[in-house]
C-alpha atoms as a PDB file:
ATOM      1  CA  UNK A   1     -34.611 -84.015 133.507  1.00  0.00           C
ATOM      2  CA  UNK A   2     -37.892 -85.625 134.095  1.00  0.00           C
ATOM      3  CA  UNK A   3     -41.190 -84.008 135.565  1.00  0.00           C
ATOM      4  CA  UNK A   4     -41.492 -87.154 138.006  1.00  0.00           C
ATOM      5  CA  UNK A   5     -38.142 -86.330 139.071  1.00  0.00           C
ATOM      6  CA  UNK A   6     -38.621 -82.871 140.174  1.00  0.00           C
ATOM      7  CA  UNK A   7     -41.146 -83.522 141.741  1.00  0.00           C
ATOM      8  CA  UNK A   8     -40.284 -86.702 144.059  1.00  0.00           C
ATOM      9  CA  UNK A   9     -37.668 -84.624 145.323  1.00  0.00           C
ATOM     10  CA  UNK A  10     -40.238 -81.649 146.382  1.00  0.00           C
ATOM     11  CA  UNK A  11     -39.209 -78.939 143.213  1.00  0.00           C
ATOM     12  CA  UNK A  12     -42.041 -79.150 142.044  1.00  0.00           C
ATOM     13  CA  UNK A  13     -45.606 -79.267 144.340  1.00  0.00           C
ATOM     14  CA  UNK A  14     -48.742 -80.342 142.540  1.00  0.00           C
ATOM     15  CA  UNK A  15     -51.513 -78.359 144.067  1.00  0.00           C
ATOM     16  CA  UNK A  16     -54.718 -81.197 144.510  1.00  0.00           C
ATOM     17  CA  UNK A  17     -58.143 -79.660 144.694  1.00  0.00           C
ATOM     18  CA  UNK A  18     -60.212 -82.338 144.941  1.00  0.00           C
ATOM     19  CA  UNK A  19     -59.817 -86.866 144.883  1.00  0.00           C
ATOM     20  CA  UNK A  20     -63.105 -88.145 143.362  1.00  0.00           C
ATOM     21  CA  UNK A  21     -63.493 -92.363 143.752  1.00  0.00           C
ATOM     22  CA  UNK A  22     -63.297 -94.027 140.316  1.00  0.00           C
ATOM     23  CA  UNK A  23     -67.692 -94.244 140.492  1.00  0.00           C
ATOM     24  CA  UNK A  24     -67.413 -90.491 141.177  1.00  0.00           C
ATOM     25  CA  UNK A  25     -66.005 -89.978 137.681  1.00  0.00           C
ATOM     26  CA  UNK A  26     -69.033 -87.844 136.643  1.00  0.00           C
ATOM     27  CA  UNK A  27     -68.749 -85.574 140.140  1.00  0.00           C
ATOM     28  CA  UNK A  28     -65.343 -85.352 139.183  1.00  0.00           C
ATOM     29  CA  UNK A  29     -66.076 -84.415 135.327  1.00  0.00           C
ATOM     30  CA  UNK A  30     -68.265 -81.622 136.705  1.00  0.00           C
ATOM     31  CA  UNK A  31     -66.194 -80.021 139.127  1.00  0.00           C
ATOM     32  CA  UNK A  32     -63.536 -79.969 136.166  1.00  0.00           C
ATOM     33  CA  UNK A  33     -66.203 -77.830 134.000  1.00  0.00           C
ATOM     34  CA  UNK A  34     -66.857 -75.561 136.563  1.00  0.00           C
ATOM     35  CA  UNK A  35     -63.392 -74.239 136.736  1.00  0.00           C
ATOM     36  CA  UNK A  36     -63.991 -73.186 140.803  1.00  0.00           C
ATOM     37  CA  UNK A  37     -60.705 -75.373 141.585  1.00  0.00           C
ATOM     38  CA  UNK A  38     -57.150 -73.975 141.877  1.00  0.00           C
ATOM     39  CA  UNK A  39     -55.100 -77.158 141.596  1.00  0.00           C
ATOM     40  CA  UNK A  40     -55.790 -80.252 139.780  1.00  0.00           C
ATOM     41  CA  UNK A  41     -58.665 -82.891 139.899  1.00  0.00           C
ATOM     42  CA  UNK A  42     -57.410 -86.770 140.799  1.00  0.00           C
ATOM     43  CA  UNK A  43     -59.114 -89.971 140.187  1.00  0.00           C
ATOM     44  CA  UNK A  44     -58.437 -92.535 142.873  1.00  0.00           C
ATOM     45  CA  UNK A  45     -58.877 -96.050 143.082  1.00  0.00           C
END
């Protein structure tokens, strides 16, 4: 079975921490290195 489908169907949540803009990439970079976030760090177009 796939990651992409257990988690379509809800089995699997993907905690999000923060969406940083595509120019943001360096804010985002940072807030990566600083560890702070529980959950993951997305790049949005």
């Amino acid at each position: 079975m796939e990651l992409v489908d257990l988690v379509h169907p809800g089995a699997v949540e993907i905690m999000i921490a923060a969406r940083f803009p595509l120019y943001r990439v360096t804010d985002a970079f940072a807030a990566l290195q600083q560890r702070r976030a529980r959950g993951e760090i997305a790049l949005i177009s």
